[in-house]
Protein backbone atom coordinates (compact mmCIF):
# COMPACT_ATOMS: atom_id res chain seq x y z
CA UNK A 1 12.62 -77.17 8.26
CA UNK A 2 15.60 -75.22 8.94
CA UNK A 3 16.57 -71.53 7.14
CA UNK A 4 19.33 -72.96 5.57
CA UNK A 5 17.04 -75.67 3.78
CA UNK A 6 14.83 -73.03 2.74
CA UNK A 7 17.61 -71.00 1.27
CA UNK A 8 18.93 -73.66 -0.54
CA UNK A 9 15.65 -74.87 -1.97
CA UNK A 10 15.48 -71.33 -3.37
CA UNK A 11 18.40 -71.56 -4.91
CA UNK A 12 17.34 -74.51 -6.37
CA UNK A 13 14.14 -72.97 -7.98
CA UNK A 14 15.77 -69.92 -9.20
CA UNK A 15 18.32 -72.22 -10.81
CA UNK A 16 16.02 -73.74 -12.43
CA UNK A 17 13.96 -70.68 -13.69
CA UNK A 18 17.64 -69.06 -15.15
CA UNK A 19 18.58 -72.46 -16.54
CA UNK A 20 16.72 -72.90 -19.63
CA UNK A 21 16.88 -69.41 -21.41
CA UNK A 22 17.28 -70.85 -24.92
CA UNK A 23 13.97 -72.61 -24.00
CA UNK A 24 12.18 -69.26 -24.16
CA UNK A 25 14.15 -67.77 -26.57
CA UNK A 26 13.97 -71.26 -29.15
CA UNK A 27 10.02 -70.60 -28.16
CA UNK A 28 9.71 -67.18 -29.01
CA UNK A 29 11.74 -67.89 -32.23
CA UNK A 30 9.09 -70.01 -33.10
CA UNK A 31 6.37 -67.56 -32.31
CA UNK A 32 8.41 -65.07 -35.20
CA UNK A 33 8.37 -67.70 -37.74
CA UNK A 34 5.28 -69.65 -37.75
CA UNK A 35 2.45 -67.03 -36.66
CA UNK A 36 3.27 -64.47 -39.16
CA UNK A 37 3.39 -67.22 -41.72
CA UNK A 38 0.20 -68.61 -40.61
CA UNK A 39 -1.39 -65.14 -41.13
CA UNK A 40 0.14 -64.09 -44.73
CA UNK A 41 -1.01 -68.28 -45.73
CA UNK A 42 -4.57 -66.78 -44.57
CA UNK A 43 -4.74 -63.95 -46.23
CA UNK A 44 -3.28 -65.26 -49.22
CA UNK A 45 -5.95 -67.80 -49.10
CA UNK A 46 -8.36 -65.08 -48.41
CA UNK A 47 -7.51 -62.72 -51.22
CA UNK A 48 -7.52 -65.69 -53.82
CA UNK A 49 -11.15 -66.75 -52.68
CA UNK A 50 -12.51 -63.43 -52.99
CA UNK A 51 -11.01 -63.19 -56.61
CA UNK A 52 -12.55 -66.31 -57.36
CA UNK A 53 -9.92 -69.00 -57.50
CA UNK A 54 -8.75 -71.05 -54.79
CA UNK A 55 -5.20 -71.66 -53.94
CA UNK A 56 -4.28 -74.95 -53.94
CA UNK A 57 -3.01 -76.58 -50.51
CA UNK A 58 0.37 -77.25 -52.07
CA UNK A 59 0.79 -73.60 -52.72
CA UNK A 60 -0.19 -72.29 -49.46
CA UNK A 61 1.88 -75.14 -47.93
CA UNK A 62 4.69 -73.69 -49.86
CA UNK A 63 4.41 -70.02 -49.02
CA UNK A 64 3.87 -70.95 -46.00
CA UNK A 65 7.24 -72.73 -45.36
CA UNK A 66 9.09 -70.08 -47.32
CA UNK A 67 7.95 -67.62 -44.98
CA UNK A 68 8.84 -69.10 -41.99
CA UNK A 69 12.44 -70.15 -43.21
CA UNK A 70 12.89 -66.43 -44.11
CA UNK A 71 12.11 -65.06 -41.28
CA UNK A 72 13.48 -68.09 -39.51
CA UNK A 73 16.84 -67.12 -40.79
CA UNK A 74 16.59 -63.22 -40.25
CA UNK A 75 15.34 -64.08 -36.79
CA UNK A 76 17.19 -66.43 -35.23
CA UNK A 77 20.57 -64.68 -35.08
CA UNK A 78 18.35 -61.88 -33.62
CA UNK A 79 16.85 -63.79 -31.10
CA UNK A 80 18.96 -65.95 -30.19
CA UNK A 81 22.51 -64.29 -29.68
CA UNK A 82 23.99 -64.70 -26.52
């Protein structure tokens, strides 16, 4: 193997590292949006059981989505601007 095709295999590689960006940035959108929902879901769910009702799953299922679009849509011109 010569130095020159080591260098360019290195290019290659860090190409490929700097190529996706909106991979990790569509990723950690999703990381804003669904965790936080998943928690607030739970402790929803949590809070109704210890009042003594249950939520159904249609209403968690709802907050649920509502919270992630929200935050979806504050978030993702945030995290994904360019």
């Amino acid at each position: 193997m010569t130095a020159a095709t080591t260098a360019l295999d290195m290019r290659r590689s860090e190409t490929a590292v700097t190529a996706s960006p909106l991979v990790y940035r569509l990723a950690g959108l999703a990381f804003a949006t669904v965790l936080p929902a998943l928690f607030w879901v739970a402790v929803a769910a949590s809070l109704g059981n210890a009042a003594g009702f249950q939520l159904g799953a249609s209403a968690l299922i709802l907050t649920g989505t509502t919270i992630a679009l929200f935050l979806g849509s504050v978030c993702a011109p945030i995290v994904l601007k360019a």
